[in-house]
Protein backbone atom coordinates (compact mmCIF):
# COMPACT_ATOMS: atom_id res chain seq x y z
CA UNK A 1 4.91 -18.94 -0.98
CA UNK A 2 4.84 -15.46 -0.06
CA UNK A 3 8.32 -14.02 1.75
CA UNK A 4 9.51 -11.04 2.61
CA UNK A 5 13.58 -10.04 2.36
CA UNK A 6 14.78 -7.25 4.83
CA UNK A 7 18.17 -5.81 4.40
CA UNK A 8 19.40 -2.80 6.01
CA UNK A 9 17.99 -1.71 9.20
CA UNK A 10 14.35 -1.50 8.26
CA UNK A 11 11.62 -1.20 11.12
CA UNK A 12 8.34 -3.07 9.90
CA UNK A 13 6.40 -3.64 13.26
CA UNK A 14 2.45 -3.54 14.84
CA UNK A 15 -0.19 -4.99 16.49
CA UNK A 16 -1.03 -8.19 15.95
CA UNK A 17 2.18 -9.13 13.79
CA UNK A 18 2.92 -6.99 10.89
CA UNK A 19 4.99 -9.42 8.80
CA UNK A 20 3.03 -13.13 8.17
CA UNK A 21 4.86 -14.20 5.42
CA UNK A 22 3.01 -17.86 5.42
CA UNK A 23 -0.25 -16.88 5.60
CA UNK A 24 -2.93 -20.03 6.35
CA UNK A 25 -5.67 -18.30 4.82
CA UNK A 26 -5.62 -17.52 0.69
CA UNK A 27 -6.24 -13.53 0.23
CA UNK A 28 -6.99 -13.10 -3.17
CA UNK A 29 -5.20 -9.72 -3.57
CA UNK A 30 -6.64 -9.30 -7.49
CA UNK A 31 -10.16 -9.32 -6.10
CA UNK A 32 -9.62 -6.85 -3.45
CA UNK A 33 -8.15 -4.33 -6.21
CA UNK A 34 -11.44 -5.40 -8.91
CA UNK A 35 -13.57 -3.86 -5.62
CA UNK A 36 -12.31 -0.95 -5.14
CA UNK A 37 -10.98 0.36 -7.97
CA UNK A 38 -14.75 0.37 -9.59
CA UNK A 39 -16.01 3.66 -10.90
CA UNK A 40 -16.78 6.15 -9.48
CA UNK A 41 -14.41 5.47 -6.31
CA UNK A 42 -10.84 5.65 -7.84
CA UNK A 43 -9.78 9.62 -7.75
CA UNK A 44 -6.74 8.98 -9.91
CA UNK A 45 -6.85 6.05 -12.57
CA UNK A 46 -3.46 5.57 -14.56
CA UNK A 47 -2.86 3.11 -17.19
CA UNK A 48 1.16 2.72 -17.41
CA UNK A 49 3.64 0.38 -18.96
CA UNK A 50 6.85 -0.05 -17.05
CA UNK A 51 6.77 3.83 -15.79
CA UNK A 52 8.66 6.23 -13.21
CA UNK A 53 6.29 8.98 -11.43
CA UNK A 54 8.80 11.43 -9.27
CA UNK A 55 7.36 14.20 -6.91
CA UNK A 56 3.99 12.40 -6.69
CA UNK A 57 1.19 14.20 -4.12
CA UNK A 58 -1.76 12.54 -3.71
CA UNK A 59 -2.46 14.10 -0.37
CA UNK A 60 0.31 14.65 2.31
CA UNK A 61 -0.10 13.07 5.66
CA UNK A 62 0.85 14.83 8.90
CA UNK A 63 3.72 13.94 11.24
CA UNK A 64 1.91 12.49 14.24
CA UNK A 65 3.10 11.52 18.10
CA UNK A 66 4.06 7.70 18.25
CA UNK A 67 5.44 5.02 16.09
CA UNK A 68 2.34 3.05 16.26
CA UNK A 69 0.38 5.73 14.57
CA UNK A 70 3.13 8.04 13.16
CA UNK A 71 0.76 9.64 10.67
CA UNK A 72 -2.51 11.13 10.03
CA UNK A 73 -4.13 12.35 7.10
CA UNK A 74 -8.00 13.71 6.72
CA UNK A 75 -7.92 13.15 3.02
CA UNK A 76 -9.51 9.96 0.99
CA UNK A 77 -7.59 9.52 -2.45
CA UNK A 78 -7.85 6.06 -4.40
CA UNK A 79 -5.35 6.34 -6.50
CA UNK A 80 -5.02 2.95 -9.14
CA UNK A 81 -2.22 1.78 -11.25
CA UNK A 82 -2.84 -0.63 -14.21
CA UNK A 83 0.46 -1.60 -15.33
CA UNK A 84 -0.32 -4.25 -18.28
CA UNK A 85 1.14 -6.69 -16.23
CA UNK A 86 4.96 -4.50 -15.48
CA UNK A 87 5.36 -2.36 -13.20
CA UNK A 88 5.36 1.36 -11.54
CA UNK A 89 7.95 3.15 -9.90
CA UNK A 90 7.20 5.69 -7.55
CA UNK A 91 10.54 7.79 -6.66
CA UNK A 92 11.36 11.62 -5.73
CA UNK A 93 9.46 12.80 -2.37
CA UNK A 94 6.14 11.00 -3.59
CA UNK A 95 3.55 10.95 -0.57
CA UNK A 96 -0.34 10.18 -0.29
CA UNK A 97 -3.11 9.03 1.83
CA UNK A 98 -6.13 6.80 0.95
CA UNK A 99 -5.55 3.46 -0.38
CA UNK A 100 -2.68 2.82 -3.44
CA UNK A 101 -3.66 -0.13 -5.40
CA UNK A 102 -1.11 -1.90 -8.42
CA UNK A 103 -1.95 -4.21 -10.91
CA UNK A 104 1.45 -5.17 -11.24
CA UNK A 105 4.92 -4.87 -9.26
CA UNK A 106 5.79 -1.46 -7.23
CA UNK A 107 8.81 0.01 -6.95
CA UNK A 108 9.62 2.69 -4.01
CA UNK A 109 12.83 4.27 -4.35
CA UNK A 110 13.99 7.37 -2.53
CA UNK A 111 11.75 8.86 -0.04
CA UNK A 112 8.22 8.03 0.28
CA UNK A 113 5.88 8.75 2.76
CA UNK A 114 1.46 6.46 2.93
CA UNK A 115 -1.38 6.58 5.21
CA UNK A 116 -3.87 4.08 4.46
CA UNK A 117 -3.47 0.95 2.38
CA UNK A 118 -1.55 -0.36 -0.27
CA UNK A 119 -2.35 -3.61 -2.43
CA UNK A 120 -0.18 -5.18 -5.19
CA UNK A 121 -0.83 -8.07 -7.16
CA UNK A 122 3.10 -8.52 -7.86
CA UNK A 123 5.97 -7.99 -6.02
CA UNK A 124 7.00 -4.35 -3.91
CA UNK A 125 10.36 -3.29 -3.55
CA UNK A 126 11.77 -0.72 -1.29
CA UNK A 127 15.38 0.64 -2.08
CA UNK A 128 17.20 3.88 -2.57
CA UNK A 129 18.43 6.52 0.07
CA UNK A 130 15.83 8.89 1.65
CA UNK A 131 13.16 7.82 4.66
CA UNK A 132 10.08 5.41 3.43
CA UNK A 133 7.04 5.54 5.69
CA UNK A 134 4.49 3.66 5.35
CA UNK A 135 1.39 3.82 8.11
CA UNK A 136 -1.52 1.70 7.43
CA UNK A 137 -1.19 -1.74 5.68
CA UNK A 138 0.19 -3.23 2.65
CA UNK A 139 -0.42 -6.50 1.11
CA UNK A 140 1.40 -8.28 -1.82
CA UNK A 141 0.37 -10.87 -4.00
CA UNK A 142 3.71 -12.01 -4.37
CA UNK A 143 7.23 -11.05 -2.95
CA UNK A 144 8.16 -7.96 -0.92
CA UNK A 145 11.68 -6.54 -0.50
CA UNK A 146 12.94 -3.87 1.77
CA UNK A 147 16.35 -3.24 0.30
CA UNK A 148 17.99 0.01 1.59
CA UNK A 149 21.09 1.79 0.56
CA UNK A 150 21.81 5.04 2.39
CA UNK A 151 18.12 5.35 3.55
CA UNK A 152 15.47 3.88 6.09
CA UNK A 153 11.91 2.65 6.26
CA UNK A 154 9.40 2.66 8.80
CA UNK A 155 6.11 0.55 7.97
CA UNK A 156 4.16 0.25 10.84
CA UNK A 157 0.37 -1.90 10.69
CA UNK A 158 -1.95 0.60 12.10
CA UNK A 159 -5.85 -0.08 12.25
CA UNK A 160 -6.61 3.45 12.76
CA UNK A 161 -5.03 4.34 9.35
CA UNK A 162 -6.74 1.52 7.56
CA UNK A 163 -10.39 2.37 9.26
CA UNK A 164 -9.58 6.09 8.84
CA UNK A 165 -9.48 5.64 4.93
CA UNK A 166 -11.90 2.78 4.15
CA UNK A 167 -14.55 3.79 6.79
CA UNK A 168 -16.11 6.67 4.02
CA UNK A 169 -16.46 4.13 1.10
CA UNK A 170 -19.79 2.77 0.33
CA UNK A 171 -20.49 -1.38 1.25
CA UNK A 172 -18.63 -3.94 -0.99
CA UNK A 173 -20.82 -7.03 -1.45
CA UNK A 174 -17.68 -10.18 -0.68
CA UNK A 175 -20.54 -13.13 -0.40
CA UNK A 176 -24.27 -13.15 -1.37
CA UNK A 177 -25.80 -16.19 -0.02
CA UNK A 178 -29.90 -17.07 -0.07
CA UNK A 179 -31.48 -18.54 2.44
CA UNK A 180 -34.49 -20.01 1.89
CA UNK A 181 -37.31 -20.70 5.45
């Protein structure tokens, strides 16, 4: 069971729903990260063990005109994060915009600012003063928590983000079937 634990005054909205914490249909979240973080598409492998990166830049999206789409960005990062099974901590102003994927939990504290996608196998957590934007789509294999002290966060779904950085990869194969005639 999947749930996710607002506290503060967070704003996590979109179109269709944003949140859908009891999901009918299985995603298998490991198998989404095995695609894409293949060679040669990830631009920025790291292999960590229960580690904080601060002042992180991989890319910096632009401010844009409405809450549905609040950001743009023209650049295409993958940036991947195998965490032998701990987790990563991303704190300090860190910003970026292609798709973040975590083997692992996540950990957002301070300000923070996405465009494009983010998937976890574990748990994310949001806490810490400064804003948190997120504009695209995130996915969790397990819990997510959006626990603010002296801060805010804005995660809106936005289609246009997730096409705008998964439109220039190459085809992923998800079923092969034969048919035989």
């Amino acid at each position: 069971m999947k749930t996710v634990a607002k506290n503060g005054n967070p704003t996590v909205n979109g179109e269709p729903a944003a949140i859908v914490e009891h999901s009918p249909m299985d995603i298998d979240v490991q198998k989404m990260i095995d695609e894409f973080k293949k060679p040669p598409r990830v631009t920025d492998p790291y292999n960590v063990n229960s580690a904080t990166y601060t002042g992180m830049h991989w890319g910096i999206p632009d401010p844009g005109g409405t809450q549905q789409c609040a950001t743009s960005c023209s650049e295409h990062r993958i940036v991947y994060f195998n965490t032998n099974h701990s987790y990563v901590k991303l704190a300090g102003g860190s910003t970026g915009c292609g798709m973040l994927l975590v083997e692992g939990d996540l950990e957002v504290e301070g300000a923070f600012n996405w465009y494009g996608v983010i998937l976890v196998t574990g748990s994310i957590t949001f806490t810490g003063g400064g804003g948190k934007n997120v504009t695209g789509a995130i996915l969790a294999g397990a819990t997510s928590a959006i626990d603010l002290v002296g801060g805010d966060a804005n995660i809106v779904y936005c289609s246009k983000a997730v096409r705008d950085q998964t439109n220039y990869m190459p085809l992923v194969t998800l079923r092969w079937a034969e048919i035989f005639g």
